[in-house]
Protein backbone atom coordinates (compact mmCIF):
# COMPACT_ATOMS: atom_id res chain seq x y z
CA UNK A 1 63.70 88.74 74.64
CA UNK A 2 67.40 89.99 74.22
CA UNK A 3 69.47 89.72 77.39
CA UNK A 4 70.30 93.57 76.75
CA UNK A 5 68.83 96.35 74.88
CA UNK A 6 70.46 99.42 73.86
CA UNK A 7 68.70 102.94 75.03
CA UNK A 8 71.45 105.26 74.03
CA UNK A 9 69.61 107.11 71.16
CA UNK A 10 66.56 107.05 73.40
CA UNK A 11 64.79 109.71 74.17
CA UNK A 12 63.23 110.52 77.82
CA UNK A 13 59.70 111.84 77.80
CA UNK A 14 59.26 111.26 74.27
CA UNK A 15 55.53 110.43 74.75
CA UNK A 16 54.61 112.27 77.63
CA UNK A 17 52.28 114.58 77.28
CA UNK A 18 50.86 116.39 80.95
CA UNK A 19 47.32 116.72 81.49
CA UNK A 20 45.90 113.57 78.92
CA UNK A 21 43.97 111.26 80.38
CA UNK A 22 43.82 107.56 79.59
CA UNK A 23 40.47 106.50 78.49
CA UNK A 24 40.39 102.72 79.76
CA UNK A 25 38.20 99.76 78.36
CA UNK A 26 35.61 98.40 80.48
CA UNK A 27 34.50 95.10 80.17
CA UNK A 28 30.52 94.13 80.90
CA UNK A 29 29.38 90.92 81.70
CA UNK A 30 27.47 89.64 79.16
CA UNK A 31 23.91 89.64 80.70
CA UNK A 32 24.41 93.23 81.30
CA UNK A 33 25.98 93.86 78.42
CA UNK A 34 22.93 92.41 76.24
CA UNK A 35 20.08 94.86 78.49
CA UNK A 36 22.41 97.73 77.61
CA UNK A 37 22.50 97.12 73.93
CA UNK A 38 18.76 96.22 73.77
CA UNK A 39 18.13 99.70 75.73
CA UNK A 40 20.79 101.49 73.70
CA UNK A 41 18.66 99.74 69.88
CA UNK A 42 15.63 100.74 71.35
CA UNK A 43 16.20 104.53 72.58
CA UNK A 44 18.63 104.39 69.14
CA UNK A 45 21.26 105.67 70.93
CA UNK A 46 25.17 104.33 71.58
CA UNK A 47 26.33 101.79 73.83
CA UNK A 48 28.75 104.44 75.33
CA UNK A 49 25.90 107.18 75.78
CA UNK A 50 23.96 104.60 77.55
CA UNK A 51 26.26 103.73 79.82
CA UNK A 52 27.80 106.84 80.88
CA UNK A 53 23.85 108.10 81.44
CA UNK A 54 23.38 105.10 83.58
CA UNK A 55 26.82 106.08 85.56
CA UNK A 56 26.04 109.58 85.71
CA UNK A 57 22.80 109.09 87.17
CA UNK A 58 23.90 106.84 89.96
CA UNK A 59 26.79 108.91 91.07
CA UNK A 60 25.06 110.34 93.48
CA UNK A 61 24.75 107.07 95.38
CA UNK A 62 28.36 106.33 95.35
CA UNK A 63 29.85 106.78 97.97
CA UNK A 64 33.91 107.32 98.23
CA UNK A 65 35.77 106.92 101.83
């Protein structure tokens, strides 16, 4: 790394854009990531559909303080 950089040409905000949401990876452990491919093969549906089905149906049973 440089001891300095120069920001005088930068511009603030450049990127920002209100109201987008970032979409973070999740990471399964591997045993449960193996059932939910097998189920997701099976039902021949995506990983992602699987698990957000799984998620949406237990929502209801988390609880948040």
């Amino acid at each position: 790394m440089k001891r300095e950089y120069d920001f005088s040409k930068g511009v603030r905000g450049k990127f920002y854009r209100p109201g987008v949401h970032l979409l973070l990876p999740i990471y399964l452990e591997e045993d449960v990531a193996e059932l939910v491919i097998r189920y997701a093969e099976y039902h021949q549906q995506d990983v992602q559909t699987v698990v957000n089905d799984i998620l949406r149906r237990s929502k209801e049973t988390m609880q948040i303080p």
